[in-house]
C-alpha atoms as a PDB file:
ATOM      1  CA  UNK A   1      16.496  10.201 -11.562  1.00  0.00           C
ATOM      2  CA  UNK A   2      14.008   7.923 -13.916  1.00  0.00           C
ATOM      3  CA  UNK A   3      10.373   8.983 -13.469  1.00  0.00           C
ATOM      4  CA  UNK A   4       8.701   6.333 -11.357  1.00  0.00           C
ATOM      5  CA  UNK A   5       4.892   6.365 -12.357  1.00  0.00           C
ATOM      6  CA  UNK A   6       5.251   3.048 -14.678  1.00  0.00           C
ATOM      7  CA  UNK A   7       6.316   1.150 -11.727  1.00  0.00           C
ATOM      8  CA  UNK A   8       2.749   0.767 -10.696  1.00  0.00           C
ATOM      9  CA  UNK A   9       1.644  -0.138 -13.434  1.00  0.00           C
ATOM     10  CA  UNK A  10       4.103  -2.922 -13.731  1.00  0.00           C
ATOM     11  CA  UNK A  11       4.436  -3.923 -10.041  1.00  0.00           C
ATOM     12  CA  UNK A  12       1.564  -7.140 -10.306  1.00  0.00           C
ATOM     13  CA  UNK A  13       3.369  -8.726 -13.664  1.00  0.00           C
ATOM     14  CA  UNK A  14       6.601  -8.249 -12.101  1.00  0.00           C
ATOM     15  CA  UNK A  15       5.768  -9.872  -8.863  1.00  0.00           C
ATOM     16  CA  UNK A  16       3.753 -12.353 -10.223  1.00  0.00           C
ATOM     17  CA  UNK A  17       6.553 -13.308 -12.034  1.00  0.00           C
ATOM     18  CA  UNK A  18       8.786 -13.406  -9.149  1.00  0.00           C
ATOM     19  CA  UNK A  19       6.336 -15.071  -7.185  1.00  0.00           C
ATOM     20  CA  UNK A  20       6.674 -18.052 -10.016  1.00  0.00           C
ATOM     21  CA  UNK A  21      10.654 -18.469  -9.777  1.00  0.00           C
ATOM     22  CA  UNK A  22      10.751 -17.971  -5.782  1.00  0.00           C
ATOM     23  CA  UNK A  23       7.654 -18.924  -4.218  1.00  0.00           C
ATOM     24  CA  UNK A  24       9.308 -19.443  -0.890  1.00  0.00           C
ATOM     25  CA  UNK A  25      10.108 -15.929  -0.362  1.00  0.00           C
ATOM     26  CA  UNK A  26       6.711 -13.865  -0.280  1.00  0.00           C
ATOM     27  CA  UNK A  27       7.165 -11.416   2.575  1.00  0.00           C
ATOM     28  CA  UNK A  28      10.467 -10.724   0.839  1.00  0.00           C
ATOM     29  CA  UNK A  29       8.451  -9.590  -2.239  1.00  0.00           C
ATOM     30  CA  UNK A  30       5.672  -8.036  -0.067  1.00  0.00           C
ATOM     31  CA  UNK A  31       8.623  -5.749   1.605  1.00  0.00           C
ATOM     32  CA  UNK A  32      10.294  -4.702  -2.053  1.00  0.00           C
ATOM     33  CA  UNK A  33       6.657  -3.402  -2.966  1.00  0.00           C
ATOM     34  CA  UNK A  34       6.063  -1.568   0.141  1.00  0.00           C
ATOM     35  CA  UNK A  35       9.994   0.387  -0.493  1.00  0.00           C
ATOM     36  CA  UNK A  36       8.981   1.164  -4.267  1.00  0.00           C
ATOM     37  CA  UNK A  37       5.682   2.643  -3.412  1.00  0.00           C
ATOM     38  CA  UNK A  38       7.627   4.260  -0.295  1.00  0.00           C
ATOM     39  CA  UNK A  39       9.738   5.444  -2.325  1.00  0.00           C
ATOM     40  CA  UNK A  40       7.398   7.155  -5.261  1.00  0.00           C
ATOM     41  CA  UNK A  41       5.248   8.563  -2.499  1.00  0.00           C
ATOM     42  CA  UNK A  42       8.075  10.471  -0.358  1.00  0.00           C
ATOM     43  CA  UNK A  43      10.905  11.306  -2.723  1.00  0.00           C
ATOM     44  CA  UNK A  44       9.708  11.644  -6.313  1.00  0.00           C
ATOM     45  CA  UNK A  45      11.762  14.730  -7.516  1.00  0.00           C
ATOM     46  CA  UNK A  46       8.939  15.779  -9.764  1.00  0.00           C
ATOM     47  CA  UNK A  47       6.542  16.286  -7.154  1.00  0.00           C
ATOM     48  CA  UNK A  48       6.673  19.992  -5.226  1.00  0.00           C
ATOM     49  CA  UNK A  49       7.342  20.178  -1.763  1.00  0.00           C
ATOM     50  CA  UNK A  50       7.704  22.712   1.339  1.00  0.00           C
ATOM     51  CA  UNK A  51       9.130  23.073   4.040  1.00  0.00           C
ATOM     52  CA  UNK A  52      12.607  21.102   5.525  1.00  0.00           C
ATOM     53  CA  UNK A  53      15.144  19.758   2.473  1.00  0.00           C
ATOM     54  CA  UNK A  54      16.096  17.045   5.590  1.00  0.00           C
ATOM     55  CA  UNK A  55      13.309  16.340   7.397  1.00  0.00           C
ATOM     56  CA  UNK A  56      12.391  13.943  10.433  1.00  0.00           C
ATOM     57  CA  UNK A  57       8.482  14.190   9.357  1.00  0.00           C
ATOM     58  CA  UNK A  58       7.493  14.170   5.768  1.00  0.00           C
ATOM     59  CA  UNK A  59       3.511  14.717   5.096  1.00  0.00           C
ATOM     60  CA  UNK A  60       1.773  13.795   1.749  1.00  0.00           C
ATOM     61  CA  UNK A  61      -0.690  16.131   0.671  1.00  0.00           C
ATOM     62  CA  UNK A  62      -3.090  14.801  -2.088  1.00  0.00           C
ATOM     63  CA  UNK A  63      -4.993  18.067  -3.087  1.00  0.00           C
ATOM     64  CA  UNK A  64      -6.731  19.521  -5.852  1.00  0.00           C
ATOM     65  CA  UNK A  65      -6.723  23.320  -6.819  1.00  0.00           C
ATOM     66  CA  UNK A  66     -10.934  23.294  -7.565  1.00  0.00           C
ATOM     67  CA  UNK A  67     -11.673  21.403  -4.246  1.00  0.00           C
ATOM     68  CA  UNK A  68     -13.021  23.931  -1.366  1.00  0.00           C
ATOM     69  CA  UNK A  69     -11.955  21.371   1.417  1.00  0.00           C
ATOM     70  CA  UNK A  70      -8.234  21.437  -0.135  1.00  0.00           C
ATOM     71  CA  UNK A  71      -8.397  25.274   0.310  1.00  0.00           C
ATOM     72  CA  UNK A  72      -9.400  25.088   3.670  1.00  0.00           C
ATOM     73  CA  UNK A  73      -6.757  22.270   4.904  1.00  0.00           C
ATOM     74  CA  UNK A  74      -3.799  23.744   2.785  1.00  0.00           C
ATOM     75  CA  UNK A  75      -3.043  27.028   4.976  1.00  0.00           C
ATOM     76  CA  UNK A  76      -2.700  24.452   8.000  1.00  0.00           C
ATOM     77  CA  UNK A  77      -0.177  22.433   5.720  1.00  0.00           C
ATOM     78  CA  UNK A  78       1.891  25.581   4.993  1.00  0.00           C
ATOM     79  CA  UNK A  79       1.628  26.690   8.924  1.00  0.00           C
ATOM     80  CA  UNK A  80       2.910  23.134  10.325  1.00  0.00           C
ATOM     81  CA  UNK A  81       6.098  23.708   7.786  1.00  0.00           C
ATOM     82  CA  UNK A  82       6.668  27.134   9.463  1.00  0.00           C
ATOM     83  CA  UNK A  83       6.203  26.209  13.202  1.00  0.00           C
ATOM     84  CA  UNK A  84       7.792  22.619  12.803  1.00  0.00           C
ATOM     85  CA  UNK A  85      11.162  22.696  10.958  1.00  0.00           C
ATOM     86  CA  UNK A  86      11.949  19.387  11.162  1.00  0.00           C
ATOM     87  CA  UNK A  87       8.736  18.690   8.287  1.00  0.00           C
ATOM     88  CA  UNK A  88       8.149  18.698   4.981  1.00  0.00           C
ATOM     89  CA  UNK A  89       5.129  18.556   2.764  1.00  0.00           C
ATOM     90  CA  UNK A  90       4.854  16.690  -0.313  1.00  0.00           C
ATOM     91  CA  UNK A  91       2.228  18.722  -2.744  1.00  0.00           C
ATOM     92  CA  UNK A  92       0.606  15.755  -4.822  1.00  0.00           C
ATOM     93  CA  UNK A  93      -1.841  17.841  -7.441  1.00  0.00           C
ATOM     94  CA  UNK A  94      -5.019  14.842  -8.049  1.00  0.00           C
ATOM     95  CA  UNK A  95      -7.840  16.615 -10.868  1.00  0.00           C
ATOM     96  CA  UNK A  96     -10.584  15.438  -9.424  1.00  0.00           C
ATOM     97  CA  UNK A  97     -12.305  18.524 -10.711  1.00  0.00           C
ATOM     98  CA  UNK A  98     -12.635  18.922 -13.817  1.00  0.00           C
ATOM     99  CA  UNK A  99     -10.306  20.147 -17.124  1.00  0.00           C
ATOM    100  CA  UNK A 100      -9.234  23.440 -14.835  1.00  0.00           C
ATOM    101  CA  UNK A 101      -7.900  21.047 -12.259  1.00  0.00           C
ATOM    102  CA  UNK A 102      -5.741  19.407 -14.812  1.00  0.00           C
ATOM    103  CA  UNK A 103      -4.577  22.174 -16.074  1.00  0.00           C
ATOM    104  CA  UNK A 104      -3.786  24.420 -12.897  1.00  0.00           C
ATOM    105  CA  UNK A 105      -1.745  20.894 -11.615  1.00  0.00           C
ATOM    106  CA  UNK A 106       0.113  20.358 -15.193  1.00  0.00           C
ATOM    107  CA  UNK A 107       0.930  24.120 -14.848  1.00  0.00           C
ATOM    108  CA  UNK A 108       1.806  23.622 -11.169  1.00  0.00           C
ATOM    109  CA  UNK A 109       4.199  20.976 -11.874  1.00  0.00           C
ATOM    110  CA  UNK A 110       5.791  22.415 -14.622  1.00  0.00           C
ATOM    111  CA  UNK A 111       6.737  25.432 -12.675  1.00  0.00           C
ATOM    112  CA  UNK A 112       8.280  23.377 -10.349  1.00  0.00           C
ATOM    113  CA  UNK A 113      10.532  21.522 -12.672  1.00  0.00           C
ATOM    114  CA  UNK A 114      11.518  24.952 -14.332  1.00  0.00           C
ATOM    115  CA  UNK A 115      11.748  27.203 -12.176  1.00  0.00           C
ATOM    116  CA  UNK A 116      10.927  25.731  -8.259  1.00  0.00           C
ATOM    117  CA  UNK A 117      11.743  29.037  -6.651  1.00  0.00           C
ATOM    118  CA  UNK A 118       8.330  30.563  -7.958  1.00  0.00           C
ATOM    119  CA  UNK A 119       6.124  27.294  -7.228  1.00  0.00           C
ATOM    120  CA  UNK A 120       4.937  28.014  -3.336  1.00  0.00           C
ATOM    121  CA  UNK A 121       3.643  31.699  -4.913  1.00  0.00           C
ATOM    122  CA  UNK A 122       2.120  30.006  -7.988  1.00  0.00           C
ATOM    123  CA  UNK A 123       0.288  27.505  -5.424  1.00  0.00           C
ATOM    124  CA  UNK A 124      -0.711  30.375  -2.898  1.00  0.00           C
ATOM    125  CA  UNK A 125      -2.645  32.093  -5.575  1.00  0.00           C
ATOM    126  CA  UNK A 126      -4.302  28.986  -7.194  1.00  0.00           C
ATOM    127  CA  UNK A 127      -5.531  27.679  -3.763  1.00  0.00           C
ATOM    128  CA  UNK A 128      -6.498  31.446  -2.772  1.00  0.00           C
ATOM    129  CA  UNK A 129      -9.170  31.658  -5.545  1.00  0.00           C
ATOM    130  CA  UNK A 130     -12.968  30.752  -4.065  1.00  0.00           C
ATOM    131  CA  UNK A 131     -14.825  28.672  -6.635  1.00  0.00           C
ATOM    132  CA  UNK A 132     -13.682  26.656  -9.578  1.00  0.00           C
ATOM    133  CA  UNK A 133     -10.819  27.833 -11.931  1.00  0.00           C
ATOM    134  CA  UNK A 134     -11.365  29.027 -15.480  1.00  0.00           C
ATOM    135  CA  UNK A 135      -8.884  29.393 -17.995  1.00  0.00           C
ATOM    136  CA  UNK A 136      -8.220  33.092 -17.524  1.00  0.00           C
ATOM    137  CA  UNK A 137      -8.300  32.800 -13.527  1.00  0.00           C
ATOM    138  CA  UNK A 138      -5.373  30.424 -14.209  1.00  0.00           C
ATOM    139  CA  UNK A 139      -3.737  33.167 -15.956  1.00  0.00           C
ATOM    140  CA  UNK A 140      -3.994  35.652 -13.469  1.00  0.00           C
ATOM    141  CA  UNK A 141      -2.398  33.165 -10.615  1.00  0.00           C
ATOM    142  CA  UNK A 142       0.225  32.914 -13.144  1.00  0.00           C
ATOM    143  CA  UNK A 143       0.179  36.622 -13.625  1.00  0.00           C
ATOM    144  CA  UNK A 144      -0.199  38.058  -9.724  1.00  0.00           C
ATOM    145  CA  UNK A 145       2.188  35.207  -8.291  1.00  0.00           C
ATOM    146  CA  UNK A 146       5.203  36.336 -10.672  1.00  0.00           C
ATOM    147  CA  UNK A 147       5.577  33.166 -11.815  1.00  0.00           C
ATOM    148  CA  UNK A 148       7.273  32.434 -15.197  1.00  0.00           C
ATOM    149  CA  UNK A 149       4.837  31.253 -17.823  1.00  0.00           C
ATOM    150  CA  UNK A 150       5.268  27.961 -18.963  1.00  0.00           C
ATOM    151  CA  UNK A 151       3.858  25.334 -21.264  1.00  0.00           C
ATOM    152  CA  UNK A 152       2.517  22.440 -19.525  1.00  0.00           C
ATOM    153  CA  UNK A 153       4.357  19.216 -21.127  1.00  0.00           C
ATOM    154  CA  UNK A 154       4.559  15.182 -21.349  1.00  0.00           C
ATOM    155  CA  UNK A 155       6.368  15.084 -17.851  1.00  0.00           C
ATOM    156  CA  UNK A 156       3.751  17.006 -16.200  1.00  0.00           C
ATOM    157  CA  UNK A 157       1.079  14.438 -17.307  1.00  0.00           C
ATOM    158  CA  UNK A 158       3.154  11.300 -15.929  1.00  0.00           C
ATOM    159  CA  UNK A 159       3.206  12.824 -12.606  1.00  0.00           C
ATOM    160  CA  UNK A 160      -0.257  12.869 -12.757  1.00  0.00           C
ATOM    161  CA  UNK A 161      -1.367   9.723 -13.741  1.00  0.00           C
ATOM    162  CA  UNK A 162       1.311   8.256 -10.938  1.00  0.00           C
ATOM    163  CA  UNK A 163      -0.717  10.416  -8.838  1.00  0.00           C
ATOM    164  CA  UNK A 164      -3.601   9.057  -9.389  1.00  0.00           C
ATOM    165  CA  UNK A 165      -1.715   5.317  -9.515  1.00  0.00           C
ATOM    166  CA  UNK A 166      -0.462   6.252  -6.167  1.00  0.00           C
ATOM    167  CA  UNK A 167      -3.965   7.287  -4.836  1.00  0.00           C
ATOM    168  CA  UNK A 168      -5.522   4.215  -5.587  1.00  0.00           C
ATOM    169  CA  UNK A 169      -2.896   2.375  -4.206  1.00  0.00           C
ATOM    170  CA  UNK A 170      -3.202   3.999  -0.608  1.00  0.00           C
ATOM    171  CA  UNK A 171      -6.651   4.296  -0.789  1.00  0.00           C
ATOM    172  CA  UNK A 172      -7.518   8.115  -1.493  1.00  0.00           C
ATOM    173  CA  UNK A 173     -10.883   8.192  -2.139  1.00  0.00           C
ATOM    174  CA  UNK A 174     -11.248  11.556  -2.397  1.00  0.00           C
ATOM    175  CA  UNK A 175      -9.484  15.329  -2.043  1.00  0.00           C
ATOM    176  CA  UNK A 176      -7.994  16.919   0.271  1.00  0.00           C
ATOM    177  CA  UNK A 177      -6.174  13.133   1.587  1.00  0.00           C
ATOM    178  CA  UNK A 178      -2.815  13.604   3.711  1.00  0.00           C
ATOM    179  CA  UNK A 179      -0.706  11.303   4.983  1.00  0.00           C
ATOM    180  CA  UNK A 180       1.312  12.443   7.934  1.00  0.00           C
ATOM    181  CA  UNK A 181       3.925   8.891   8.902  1.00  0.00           C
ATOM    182  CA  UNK A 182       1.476   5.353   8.579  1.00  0.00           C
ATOM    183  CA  UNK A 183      -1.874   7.583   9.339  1.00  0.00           C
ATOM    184  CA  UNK A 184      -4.030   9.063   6.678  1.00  0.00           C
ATOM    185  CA  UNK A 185      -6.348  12.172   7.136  1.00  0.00           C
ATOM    186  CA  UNK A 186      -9.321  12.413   5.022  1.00  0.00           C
ATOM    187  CA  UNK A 187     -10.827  14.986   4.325  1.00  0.00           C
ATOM    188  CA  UNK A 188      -9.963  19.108   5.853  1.00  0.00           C
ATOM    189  CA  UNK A 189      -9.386  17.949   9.599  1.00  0.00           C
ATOM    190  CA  UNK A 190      -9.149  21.195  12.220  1.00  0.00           C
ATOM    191  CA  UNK A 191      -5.838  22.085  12.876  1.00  0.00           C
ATOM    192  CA  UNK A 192      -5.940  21.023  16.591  1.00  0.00           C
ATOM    193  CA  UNK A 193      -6.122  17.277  15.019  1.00  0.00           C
ATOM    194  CA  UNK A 194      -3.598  17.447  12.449  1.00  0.00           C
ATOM    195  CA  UNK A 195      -1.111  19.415  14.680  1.00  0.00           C
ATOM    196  CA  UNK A 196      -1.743  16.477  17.780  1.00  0.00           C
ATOM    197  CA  UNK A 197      -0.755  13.466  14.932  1.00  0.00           C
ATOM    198  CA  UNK A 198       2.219  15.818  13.375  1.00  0.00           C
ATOM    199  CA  UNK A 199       3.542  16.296  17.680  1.00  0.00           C
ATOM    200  CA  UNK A 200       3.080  12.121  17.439  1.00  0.00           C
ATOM    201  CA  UNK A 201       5.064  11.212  14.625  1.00  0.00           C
ATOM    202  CA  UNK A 202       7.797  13.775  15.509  1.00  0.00           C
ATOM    203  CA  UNK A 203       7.913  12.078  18.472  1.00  0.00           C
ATOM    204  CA  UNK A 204       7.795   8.457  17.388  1.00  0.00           C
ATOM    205  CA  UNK A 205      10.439   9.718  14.309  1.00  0.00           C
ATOM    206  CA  UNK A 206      12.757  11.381  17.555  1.00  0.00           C
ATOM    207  CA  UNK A 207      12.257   7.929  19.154  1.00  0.00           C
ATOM    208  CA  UNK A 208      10.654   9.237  22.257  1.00  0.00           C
END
């Protein structure tokens, strides 16, 4: 599957220039939009993700392996995978923080291209580590998660900049961001509020 990340950057020429041959038919244009960044957001291949390969309920977790709040919130991700199989979590690295947080996410995604199996250790030990990330502490989630070492490449980069293309686009203003159906949680909510909006869009995804 083609990467998608250039598709934001091209998405105002493109309409602009449809907008020119068919002005009549904005809200078609509006509705093609809305599917491609659908599309990027839920079921970019490059980007990790837990929990059901089919699901009813598919969360996007924007996070960032140096943010304390994205260590707090990310247990409760992993934990709504394992009590509700019918969702899946969409891991969305965004550096925020630094050279270390571009690194551990270029790292991250690499891993999951190569070798997917060992990502969800790789991402355990990274978010496990209190404080920002240094070079060698990068090593030793590599090391103590049994991951394969890899070199971070061109591919990794291009998920991060449609990342951060994707961010803006939402309206992420900061880490950790989720989006859990049309509803977006800023910030490392308690678990009693992200649990009560994951039991709503099951629901509303059952059609209950």
């Amino acid at each position: 599957m083609k990467l998608v990340m250039t598709f934001l950057l091209v998405l105002m020429v493109t309409f602009s220039a449809q907008a020119a041959e068919q002005p009549q038919q904005p809200q078609d244009r509006e509705e093609e939009m809305q599917q491609l960044i659908y599309e990027a957001l839920f079921h970019d291949p490059l980007s990790p993700r837990i929990g059901a390969a089919n699901p009813k309920l598919t969360l996007v977790s924007f996070t960032d392996y140096n943010c304390p709040y994205c260590k707090q919130l990310d247990p409760m991700l992993e934990k709504i995978t394992q009590k509700y199989p019918d969702v899946a979590v969409v891991i969305r690295p965004l550096p925020f923080k630094g050279e270390t947080s571009t690194e551990s996410a270029r790292i991250v995604l690499t891993t999951w291209r190569e070798h997917p199996d060992q990502f969800l250790k790789l991402h355990q030990m990274l978010m496990s580590k209190k404080g920002y990330h240094t070079p060698a502490s990068i090593k030793t989630a590599v090391d103590k998660s049994g991951a394969t070492p890899v070199t971070p490449d061109q591919k990794s980069m291009e998920t991060l900049s449609l990342n951060l293309q994707l961010a803006r686009v939402v309206g992420v203003q900061g880490t950790p961001a989720t989006i859990v159906g049309d509803t977006m949680l800023a910030g490392a909510v308690p678990w009693e509020t992200l649990e009560a909006l994951v039991q709503e869009k099951l629901v509303q995804a059952n059609g209950q």
